[in-house]
C-alpha atoms as a PDB file:
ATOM      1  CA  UNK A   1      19.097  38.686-152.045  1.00  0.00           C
ATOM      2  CA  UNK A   2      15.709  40.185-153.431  1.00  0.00           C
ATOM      3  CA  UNK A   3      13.661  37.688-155.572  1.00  0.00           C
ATOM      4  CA  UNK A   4      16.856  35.585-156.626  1.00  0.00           C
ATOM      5  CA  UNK A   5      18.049  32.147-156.491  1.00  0.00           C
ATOM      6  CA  UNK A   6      21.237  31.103-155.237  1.00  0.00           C
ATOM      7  CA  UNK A   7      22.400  27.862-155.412  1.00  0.00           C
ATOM      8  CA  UNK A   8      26.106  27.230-153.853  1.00  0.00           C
ATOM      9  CA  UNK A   9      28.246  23.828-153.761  1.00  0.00           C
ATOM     10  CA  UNK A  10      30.343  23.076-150.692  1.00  0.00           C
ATOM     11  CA  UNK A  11      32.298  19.691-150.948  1.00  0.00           C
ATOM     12  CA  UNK A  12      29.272  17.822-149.619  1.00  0.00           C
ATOM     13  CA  UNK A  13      26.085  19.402-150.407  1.00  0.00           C
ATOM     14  CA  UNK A  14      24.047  22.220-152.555  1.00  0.00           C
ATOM     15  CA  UNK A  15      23.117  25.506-150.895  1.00  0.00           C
ATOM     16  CA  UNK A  16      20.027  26.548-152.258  1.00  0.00           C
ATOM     17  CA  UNK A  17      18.939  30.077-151.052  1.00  0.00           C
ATOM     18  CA  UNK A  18      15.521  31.219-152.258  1.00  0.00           C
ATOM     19  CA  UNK A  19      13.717  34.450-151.354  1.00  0.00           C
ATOM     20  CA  UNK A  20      10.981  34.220-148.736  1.00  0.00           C
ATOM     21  CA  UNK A  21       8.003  34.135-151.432  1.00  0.00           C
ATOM     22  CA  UNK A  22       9.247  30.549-152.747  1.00  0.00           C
ATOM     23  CA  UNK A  23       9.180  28.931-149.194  1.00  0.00           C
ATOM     24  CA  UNK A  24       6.055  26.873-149.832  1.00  0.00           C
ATOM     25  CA  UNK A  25       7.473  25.637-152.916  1.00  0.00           C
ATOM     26  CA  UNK A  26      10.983  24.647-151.907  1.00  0.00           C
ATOM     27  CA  UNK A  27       9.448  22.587-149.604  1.00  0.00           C
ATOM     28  CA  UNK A  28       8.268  19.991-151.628  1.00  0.00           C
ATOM     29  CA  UNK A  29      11.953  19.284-152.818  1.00  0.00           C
ATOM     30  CA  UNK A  30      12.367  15.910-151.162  1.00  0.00           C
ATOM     31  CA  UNK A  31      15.558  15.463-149.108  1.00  0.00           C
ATOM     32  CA  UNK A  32      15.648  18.613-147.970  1.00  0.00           C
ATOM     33  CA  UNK A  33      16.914  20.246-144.959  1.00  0.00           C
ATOM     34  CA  UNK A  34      16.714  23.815-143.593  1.00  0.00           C
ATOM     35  CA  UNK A  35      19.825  25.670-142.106  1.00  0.00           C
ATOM     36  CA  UNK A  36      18.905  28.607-140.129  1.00  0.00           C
ATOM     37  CA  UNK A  37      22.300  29.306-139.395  1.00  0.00           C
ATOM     38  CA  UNK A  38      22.756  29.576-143.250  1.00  0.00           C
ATOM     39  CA  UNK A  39      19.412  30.432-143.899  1.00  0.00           C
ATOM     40  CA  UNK A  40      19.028  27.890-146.680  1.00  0.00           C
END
């Protein structure tokens, strides 16, 4: 993944999977969470 978005559906949540230069930003999406096993 270079510069691209992902976003994935499981049965209870969205995946989102952003590329390192967005980090900052994706942060202030409230509710998040960060998987490092998924690393997203």
């Amino acid at each position: 993944m270079q510069g691209e978005i992902v976003i994935t559906e499981t049965e209870n949540e969205y995946l989102l999977a952003i590329p390192p230069s967005q980090k900052e930003r994706a942060k202030g999406i409230e509710g998040r969470r960060w998987a490092p096993q998924r690393k997203c």
